[in-house]
Protein backbone atom coordinates (compact mmCIF):
# COMPACT_ATOMS: atom_id res chain seq x y z
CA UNK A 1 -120.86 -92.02 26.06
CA UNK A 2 -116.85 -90.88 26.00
CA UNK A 3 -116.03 -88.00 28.41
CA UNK A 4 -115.83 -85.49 25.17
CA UNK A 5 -118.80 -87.33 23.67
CA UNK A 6 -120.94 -85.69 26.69
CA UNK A 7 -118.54 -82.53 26.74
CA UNK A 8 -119.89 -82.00 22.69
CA UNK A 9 -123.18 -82.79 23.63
CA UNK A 10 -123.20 -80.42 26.63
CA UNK A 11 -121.92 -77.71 24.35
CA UNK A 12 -124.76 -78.62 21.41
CA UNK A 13 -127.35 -78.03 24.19
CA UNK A 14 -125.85 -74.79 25.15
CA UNK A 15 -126.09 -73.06 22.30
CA UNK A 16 -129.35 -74.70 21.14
CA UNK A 17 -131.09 -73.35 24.26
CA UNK A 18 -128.72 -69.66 23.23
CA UNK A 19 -130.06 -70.29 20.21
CA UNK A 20 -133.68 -70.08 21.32
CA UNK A 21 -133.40 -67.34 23.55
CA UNK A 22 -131.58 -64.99 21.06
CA UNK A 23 -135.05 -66.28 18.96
CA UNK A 24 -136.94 -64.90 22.05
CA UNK A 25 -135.03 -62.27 23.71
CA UNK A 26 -132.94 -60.75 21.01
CA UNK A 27 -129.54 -60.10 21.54
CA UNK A 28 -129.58 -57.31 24.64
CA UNK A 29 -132.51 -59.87 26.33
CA UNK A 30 -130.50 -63.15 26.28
CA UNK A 31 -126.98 -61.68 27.34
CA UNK A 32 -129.56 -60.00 30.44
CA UNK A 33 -131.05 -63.34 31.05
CA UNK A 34 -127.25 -65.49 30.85
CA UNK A 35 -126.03 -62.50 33.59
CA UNK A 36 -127.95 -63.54 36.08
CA UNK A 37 -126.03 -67.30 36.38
CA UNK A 38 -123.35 -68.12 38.29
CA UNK A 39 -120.06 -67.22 37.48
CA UNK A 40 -118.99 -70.68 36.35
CA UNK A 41 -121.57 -70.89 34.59
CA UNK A 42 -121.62 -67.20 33.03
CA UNK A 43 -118.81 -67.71 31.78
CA UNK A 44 -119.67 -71.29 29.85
CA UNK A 45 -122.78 -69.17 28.47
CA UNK A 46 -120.57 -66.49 27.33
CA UNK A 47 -118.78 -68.60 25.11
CA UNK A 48 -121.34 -69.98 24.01
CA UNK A 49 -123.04 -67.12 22.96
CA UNK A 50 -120.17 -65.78 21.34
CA UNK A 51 -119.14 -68.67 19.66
CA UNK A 52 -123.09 -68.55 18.01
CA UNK A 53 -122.94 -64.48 17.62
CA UNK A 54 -120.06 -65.78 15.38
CA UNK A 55 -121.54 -68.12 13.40
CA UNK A 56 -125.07 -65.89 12.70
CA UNK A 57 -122.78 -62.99 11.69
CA UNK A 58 -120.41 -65.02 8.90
CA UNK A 59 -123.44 -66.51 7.56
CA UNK A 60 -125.64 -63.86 7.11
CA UNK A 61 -122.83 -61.89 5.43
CA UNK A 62 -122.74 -65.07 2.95
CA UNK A 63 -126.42 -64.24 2.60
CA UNK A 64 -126.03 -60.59 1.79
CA UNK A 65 -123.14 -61.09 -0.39
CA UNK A 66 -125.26 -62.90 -2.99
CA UNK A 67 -128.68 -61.25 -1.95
CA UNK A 68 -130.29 -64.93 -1.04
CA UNK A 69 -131.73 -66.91 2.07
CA UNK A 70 -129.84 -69.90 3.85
CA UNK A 71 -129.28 -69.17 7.05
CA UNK A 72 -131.32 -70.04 9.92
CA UNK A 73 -132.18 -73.23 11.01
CA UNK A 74 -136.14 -75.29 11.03
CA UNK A 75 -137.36 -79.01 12.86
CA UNK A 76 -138.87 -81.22 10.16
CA UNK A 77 -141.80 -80.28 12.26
CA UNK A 78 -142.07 -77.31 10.77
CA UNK A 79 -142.09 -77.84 7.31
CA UNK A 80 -144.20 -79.34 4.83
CA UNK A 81 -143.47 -82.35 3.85
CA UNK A 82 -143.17 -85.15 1.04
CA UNK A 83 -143.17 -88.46 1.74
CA UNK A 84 -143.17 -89.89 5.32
CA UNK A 85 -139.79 -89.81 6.67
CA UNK A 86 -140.15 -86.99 9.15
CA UNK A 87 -139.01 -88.48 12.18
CA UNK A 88 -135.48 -89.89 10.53
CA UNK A 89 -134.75 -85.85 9.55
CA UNK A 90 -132.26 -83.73 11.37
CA UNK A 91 -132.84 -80.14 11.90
CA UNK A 92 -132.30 -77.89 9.13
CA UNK A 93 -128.63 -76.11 9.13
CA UNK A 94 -127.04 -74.82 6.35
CA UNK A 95 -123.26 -76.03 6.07
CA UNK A 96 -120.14 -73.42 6.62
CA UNK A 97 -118.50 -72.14 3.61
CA UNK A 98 -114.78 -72.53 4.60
CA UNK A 99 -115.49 -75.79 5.77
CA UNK A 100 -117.36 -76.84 2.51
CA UNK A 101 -114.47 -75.75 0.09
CA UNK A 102 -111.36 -77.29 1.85
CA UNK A 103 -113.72 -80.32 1.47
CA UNK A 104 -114.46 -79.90 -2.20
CA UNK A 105 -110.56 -78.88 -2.70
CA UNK A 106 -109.60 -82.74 -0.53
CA UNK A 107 -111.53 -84.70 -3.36
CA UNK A 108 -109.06 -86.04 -6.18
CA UNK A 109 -111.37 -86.19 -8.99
CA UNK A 110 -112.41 -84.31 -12.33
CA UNK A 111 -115.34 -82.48 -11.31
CA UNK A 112 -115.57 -81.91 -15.63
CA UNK A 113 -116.79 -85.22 -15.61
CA UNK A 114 -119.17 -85.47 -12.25
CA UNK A 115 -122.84 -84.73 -11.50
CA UNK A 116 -123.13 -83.43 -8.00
CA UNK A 117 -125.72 -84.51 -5.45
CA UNK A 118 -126.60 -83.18 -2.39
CA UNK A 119 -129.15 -85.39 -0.50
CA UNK A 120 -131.05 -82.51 2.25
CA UNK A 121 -130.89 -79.96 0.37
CA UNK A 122 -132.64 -77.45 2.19
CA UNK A 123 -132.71 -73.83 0.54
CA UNK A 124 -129.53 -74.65 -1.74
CA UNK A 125 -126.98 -72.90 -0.31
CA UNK A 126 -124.31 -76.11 -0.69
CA UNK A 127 -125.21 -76.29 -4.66
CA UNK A 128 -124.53 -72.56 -5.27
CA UNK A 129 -120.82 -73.05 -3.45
CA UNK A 130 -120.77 -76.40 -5.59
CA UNK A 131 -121.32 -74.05 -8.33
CA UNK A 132 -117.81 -72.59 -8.21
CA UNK A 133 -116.59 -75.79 -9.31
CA UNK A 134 -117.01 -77.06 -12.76
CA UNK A 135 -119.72 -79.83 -12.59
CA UNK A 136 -121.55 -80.69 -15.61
CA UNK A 137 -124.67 -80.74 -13.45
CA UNK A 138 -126.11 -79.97 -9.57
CA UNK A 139 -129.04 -81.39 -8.18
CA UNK A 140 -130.72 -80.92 -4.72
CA UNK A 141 -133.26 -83.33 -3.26
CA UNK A 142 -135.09 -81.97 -0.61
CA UNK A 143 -138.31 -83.52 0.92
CA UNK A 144 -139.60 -80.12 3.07
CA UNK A 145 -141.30 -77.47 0.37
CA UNK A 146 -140.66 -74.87 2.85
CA UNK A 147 -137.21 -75.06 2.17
CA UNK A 148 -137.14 -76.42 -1.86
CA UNK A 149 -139.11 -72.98 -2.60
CA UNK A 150 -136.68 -71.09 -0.99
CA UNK A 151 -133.57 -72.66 -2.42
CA UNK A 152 -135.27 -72.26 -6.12
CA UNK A 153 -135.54 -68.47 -5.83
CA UNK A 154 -132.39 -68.64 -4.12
CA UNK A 155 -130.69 -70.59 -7.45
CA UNK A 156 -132.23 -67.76 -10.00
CA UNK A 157 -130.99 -64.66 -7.78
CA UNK A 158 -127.82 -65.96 -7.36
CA UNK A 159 -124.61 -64.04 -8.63
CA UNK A 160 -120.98 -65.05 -8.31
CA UNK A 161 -117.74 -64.10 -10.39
CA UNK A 162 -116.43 -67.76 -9.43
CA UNK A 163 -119.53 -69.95 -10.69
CA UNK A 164 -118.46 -72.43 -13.08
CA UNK A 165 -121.83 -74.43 -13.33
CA UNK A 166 -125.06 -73.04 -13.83
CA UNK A 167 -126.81 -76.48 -14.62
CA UNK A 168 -128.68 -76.05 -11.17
CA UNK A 169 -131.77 -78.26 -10.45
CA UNK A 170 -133.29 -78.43 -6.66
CA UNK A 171 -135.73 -81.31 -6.89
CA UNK A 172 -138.75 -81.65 -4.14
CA UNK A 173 -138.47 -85.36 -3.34
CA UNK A 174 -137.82 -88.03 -0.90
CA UNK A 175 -134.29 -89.06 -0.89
CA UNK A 176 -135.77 -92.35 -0.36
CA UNK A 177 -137.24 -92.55 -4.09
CA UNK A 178 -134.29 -90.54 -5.55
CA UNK A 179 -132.56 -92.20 -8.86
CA UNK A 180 -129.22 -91.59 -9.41
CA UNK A 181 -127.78 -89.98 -11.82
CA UNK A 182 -126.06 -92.28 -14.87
CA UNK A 183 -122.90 -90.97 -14.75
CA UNK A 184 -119.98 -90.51 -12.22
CA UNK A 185 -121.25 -88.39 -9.23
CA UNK A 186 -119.96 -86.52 -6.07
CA UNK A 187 -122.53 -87.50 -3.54
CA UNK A 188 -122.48 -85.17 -0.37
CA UNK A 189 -124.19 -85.23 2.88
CA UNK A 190 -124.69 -82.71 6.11
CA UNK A 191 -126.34 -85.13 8.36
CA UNK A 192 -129.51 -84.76 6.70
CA UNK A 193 -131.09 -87.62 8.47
CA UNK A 194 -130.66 -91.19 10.22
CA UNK A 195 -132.25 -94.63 11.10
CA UNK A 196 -134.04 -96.18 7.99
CA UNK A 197 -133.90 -93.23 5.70
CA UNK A 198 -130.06 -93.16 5.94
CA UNK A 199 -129.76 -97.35 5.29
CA UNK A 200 -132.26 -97.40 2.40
CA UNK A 201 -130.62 -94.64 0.73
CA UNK A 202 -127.51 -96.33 1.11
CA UNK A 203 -128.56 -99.12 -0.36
CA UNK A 204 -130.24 -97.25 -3.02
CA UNK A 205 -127.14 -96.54 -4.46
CA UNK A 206 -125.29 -99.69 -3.75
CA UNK A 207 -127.43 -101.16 -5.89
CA UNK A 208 -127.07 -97.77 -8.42
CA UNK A 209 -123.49 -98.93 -8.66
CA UNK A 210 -123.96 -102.79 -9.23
CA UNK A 211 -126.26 -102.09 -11.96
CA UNK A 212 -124.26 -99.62 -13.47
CA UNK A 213 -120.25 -99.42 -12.37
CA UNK A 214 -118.91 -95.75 -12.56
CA UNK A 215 -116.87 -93.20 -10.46
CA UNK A 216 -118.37 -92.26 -7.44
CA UNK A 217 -117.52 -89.89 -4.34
CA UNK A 218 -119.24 -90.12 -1.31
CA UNK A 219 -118.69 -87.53 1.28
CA UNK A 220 -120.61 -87.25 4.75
CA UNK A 221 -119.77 -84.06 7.17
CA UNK A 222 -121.53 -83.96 10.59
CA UNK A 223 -121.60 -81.20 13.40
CA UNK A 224 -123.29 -83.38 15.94
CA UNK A 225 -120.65 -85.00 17.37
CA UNK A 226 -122.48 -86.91 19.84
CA UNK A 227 -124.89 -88.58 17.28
CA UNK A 228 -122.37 -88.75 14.42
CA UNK A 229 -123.85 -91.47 11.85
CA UNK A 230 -120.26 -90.89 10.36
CA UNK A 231 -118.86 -94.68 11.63
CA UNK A 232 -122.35 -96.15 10.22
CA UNK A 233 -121.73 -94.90 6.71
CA UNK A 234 -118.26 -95.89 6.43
CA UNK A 235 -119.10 -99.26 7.67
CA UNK A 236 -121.93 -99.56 5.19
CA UNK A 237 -119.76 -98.07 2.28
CA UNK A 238 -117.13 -99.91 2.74
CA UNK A 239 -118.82 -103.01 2.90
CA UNK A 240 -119.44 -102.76 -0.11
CA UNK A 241 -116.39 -103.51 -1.37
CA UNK A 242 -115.86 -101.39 -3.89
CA UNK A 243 -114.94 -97.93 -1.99
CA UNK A 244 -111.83 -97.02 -0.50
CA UNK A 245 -111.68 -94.25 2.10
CA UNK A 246 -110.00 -91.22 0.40
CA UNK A 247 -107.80 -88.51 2.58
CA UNK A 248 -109.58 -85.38 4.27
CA UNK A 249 -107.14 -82.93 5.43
CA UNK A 250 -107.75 -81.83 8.82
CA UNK A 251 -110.66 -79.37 9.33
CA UNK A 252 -109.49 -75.44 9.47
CA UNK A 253 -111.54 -73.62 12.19
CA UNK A 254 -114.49 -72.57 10.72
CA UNK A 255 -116.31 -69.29 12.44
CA UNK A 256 -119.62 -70.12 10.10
CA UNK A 257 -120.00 -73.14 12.07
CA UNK A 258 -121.96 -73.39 15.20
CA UNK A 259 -120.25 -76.40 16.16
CA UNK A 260 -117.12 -77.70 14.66
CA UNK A 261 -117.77 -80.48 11.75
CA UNK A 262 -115.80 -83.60 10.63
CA UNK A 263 -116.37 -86.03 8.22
CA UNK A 264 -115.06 -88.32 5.56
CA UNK A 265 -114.92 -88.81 1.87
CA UNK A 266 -114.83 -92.25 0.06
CA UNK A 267 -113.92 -93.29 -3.62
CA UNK A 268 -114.98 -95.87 -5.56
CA UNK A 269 -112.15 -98.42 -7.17
């Protein structure tokens, strides 16, 4: 592991273990409990629990603004599941707004003409900011029902000025057994999961786009540094040989996200 590799992965255990105690202690409890450390060591904490204090307060505001439920993040092991892929899922984490739209705003493509897809779901809130753009449709798979329950009340309270598509369908499945849509499609991940779930979806629609050639957009963010499958996808999708990676303006700084994201976006020829 690279020097910043174990730097990121130092910093994604800090404010996991901030994370928990805020759970725990509340707010006036954990910054009691991070006082008594040493000063070098304060001060990392600190930070930390700044940089988190941050990210709760930006997306809970997204949360009150439309009078819904993303924020806050569940292990597969909490949820109730369908299918029997648990142990290839990544924790639950809902992805940061400004960070999601300079995305969307990067892809070169007619949305008027695109179905979009977002595999891990989780309570919806990436299809209601997909909403803003003009997609004929949205879909969601999830596998947890914990979360698909949520993001289906979530779809029918939400209000927004700037929603363009209302064609909104979360779908409780395994991402495994999902069929893709016919047409051309913006496909879009958050690290949702890894290992076998990850390849057999890829190849799931691989073979989607042998059988049936049409415009597709793959994008995959990540905020786990460390474990970024971001390297495996490209070298699957480009494998292929029928994608071609497509330019992602550098990142802004995002102060929704707990840790800061990258990713890539690839077009089909």
């Amino acid at each position: 592991m690279t020097e910043n590799a174990t730097r990121d992965q130092r910093t994604l255990n800090g404010i996991g273990e901030i994370w928990r105690w805020l759970m725990h202690r509340g707010p006036k409890g954990t910054l009691k409990h991070i006082s008594k450390k040493g000063p070098r060591e304060l001060l990392r904490l600190v930070k930390l629990y700044l940089r988190t204090i941050r990210a709760h307060r930006v997306n809970r505001n997204f949360d009150k603004r439309y009078r819904i439920n993303t924020w806050g993040g569940l292990r597969a092991d909490q949820m109730d599941i369908v299918g029997g892929n648990q142990d290839c899922s990544e924790i639950y984490a809902p992805m940061p707004e400004k960070t999601f739209h300079h995305v969307m705003r990067s892809i070169d493509v007619d949305f008027q003409n695109f179905t979009f897809v977002d595999y891990g779901s989780g309570k919806g809130k990436i299809l209601l900011m997909a909403s803003e753009y003009p997609f004929k449709k949205i879909i969601g798979v999830e596998f947890a029902r914990d979360l698909h329950v949520v993001a289906e009340k979530n779809v029918l309270r939400y209000e927004n000025k700037k929603q363009c598509c209302f064609d909104i369908e979360p779908q409780l499945a395994d991402a495994c057994e999902f069929i893709l849509p016919e047409g051309n499609c913006v496909l879009f991940f958050f690290a949702p999961f890894f290992g076998p779930v990850l390849h057999r979806v890829l190849e799931n629609i691989k073979r989607s786009l042998e059988d049936n050639p049409r415009q597709v957009a793959i994008v995959y963010m990540d905020d786990d540094v460390p474990h970024s499958k971001i390297v495996e996808v490209e070298s699957a999708v480009v494998s292929w040989g029928f994608f071609f990676s497509h330019p992602l303006r550098n990142l802004p700084f995002d102060p929704g996200a707990l840790m800061p994201v990258q990713g890539k976006v690839w077009l089909s020829r």
